[in-house]
Protein backbone atom coordinates (compact mmCIF):
# COMPACT_ATOMS: atom_id res chain seq x y z
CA UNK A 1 116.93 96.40 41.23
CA UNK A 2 117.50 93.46 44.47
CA UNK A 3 114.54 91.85 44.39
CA UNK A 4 114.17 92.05 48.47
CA UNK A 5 115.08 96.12 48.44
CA UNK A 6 111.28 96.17 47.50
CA UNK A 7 109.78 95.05 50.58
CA UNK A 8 111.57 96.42 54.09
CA UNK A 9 114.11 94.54 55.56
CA UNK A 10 114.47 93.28 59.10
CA UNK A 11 115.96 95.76 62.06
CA UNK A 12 119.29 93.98 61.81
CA UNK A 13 119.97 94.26 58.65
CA UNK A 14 122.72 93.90 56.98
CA UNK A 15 124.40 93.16 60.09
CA UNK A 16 121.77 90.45 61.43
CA UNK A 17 124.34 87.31 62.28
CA UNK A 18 128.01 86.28 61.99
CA UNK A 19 127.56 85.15 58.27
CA UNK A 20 128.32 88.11 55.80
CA UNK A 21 124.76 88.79 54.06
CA UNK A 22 125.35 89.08 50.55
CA UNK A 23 122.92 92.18 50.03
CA UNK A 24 122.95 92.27 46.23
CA UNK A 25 122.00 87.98 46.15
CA UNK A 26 118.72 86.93 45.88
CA UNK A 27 120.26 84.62 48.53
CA UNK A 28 121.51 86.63 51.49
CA UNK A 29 123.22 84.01 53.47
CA UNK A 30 123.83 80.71 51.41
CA UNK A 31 125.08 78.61 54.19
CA UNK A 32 122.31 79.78 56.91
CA UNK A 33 119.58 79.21 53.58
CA UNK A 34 120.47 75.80 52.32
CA UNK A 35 120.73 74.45 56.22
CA UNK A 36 117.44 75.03 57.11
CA UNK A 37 116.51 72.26 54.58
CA UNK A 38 117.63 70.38 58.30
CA UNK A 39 114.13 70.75 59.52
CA UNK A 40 112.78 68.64 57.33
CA UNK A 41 115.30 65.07 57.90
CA UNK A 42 113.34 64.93 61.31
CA UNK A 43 110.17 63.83 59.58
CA UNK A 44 111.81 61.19 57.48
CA UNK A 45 113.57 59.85 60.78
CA UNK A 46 110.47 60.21 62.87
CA UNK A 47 108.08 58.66 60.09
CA UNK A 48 110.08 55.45 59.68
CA UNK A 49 109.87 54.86 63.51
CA UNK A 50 106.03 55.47 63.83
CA UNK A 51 103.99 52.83 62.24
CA UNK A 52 100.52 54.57 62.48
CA UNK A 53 100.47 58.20 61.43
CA UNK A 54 97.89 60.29 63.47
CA UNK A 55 96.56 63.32 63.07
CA UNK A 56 98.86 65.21 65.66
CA UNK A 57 101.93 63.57 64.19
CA UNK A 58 100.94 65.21 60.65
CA UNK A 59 100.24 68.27 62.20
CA UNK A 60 103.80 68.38 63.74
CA UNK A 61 105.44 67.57 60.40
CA UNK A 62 103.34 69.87 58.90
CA UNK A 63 104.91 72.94 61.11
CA UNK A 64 108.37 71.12 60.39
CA UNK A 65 107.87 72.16 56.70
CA UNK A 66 106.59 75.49 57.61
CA UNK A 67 109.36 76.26 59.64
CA UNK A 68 111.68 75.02 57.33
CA UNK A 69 110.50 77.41 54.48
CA UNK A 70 109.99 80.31 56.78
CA UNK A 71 113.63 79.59 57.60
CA UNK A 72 114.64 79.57 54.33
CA UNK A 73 112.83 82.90 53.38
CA UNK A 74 114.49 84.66 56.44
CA UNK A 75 117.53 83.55 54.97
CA UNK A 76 117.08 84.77 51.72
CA UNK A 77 116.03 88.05 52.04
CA UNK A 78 115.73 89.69 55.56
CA UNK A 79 112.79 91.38 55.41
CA UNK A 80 110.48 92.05 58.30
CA UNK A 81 107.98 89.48 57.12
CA UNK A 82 110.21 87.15 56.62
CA UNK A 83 111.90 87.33 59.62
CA UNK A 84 108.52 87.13 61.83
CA UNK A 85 107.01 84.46 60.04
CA UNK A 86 110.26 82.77 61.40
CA UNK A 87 110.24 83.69 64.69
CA UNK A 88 106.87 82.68 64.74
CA UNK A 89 106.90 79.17 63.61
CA UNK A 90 109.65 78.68 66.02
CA UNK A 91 107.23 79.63 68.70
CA UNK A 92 104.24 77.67 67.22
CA UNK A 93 106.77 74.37 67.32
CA UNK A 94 108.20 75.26 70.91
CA UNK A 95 104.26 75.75 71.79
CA UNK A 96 103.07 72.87 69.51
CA UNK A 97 102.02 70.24 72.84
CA UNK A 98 100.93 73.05 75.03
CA UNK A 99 98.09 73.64 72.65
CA UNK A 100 97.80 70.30 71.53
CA UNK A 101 97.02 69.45 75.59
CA UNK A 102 94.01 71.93 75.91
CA UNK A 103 92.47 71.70 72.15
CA UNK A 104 92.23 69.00 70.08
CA UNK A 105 91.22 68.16 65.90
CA UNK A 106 89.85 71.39 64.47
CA UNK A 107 90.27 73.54 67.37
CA UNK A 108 93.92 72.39 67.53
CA UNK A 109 94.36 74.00 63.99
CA UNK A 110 93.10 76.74 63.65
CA UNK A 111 94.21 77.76 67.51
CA UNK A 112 97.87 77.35 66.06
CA UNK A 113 97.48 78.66 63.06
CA UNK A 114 95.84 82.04 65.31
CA UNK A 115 98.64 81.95 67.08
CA UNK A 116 101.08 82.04 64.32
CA UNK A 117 99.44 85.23 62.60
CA UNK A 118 99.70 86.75 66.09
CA UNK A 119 103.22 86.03 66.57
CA UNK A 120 103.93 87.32 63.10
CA UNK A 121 102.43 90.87 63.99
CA UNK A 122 104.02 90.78 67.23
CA UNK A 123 107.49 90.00 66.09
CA UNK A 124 107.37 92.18 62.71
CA UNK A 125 107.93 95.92 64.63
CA UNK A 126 110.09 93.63 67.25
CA UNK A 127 114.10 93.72 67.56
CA UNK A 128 116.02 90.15 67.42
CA UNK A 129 116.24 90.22 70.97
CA UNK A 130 112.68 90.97 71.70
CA UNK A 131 111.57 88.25 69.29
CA UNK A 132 113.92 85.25 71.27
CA UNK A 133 112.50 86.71 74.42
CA UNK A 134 108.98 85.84 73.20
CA UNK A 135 110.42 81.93 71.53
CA UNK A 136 112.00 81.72 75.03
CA UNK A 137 108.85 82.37 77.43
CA UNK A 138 106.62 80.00 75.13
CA UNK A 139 109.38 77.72 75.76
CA UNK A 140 109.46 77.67 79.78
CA UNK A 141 105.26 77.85 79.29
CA UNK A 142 105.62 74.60 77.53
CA UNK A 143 108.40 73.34 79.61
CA UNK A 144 105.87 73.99 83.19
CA UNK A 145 102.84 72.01 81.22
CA UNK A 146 105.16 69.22 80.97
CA UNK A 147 106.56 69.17 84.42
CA UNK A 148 102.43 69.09 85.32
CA UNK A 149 100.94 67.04 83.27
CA UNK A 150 103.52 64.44 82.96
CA UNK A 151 104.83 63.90 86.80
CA UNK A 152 107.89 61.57 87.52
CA UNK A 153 107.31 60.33 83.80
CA UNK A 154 109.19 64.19 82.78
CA UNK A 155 111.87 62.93 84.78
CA UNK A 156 112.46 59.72 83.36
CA UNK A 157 112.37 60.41 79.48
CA UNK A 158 115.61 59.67 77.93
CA UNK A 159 114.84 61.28 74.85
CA UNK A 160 113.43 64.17 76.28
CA UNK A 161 116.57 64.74 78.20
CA UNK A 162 118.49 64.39 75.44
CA UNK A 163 116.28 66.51 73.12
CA UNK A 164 116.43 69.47 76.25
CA UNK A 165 120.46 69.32 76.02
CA UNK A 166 120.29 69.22 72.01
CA UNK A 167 118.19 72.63 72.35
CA UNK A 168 120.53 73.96 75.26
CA UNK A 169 123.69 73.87 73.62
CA UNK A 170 122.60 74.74 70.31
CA UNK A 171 120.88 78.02 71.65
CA UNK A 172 124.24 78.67 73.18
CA UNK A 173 125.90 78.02 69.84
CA UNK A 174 123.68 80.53 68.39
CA UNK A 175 124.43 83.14 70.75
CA UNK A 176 128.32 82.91 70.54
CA UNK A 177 128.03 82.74 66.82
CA UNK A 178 125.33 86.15 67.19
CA UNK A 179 127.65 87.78 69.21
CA UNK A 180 130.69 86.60 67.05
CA UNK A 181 132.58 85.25 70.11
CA UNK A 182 133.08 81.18 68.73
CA UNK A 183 132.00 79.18 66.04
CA UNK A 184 132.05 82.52 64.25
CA UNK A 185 133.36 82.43 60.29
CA UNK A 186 131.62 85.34 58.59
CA UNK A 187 133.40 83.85 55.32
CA UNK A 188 133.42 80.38 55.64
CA UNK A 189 131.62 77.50 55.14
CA UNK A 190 130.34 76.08 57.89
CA UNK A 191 128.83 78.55 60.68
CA UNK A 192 127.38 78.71 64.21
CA UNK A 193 124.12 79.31 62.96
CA UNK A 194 124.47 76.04 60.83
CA UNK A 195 124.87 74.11 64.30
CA UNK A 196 121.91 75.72 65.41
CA UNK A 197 119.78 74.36 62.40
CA UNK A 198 121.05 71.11 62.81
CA UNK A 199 120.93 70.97 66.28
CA UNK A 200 117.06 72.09 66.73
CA UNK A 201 116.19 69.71 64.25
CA UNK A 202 117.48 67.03 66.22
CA UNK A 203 116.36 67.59 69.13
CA UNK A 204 112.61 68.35 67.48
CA UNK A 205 113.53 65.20 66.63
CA UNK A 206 113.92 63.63 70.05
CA UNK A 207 111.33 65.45 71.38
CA UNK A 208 108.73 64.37 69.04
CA UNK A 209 110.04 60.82 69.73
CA UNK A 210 109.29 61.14 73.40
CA UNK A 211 105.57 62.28 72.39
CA UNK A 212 104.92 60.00 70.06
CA UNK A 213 106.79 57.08 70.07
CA UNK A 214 107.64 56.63 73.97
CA UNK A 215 104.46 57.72 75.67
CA UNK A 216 101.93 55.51 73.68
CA UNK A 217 104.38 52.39 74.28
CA UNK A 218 104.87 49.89 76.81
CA UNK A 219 108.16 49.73 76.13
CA UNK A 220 109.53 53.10 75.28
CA UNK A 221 112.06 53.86 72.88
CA UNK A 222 115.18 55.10 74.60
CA UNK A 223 118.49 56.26 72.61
């Protein structure tokens, strides 16, 4: 018996992205599960840079590692859990400052983690398109909240901008790998979907810079 036939698998399935799924591996996609390991280089980056860890900064490396085993599990097996739980960290990340702006210490936690479980009910009777929809309107909510709360400073971030354009192309990576039009090898080694790893985790990477390297300096940290 497949170990993952046991629990039900995800909507897409076995058709869910340009790399072949190997349905009879307790791996499903290889190259899509050993890349999401990329979500966790950002916190070694990011903790050699900051000097004095606070509790939001262990907090965000904390959904880092969540993400990057929800990732993993998605990419293992396909099944409907699975493939909420990773939908849903994406959106707790992507909604990570917007919360961290209105609630703060305890209330920070367990407002995230209630927003996680919510997104993981939400997403699990939710098609792949459905699910992006929701990553992509926490995304603009959290994009507004900056534009407020941080005036001509928004506008001025270096590593912000580069973190935005890091996001932007890798999303459109992702959807010319989905939709098998470039950067589409269903055998290969080295897939679209790889890029998109990579490329979220650097620009998580940026981002988190900005917010917690940049705005409590003086001197910000540009590059």
């Amino acid at each position: 018996m497949i170990f993952w036939d046991q629990f039900a698998r995800s909507q897409c399935f076995p058709d869910c992205s340009c790399e072949v799924i190997h349905v009879e591996s307790l791996i499903n996609q290889p190259i899509a599960f050993w890349s999401s390991l990329a979500y966790l280089v950002p916190i070694y980056f990011l903790n050699k840079k900051i000097k004095e860890k606070t509790e939001l900064t262990r907090l965000w490396n904390l959904c880092l590692i969540v993400l990057a085993i929800c990732s993993m599990l998605c990419h293992a097996g396909f099944t409907r859990l699975n493939v909420a739980m990773d939908f849903a960290c994406i959106g707790v990340l992507m909604g990570f400052f917007l919360f961290a702006h209105y609630f703060k210490g305890k209330k920070l936690y367990s407002s995230l983690a209630a927003f996680y479980v919510a997104l993981v009910f939400v997403n699990y009777s939710l098609g792949k398109w459905e699910k992006i929809s929701i990553c992509i309107m926490v995304y603009l909510a959290a994009f507004y909240e900056l534009i407020l709360n941080k005036g001509k400073h928004f506008y001025k971030a270096r590593n912000l901008q580069v973190s935005v354009l890091i996001l932007t192309v890798s999303f459109l990576i992702f959807l010319l790998d989905d939709q098998r039009i470039a950067f589409c090898d269903p055998d290969g080694w080295f897939a679209g979907h790889t890029l998109w790893h990579l490329g979220t985790a650097w620009s998580a990477y940026y981002f988190a810079r900005w917010r917690f390297i940049d705005e409590n300096s003086s001197s910000p940290v540009a590059g």
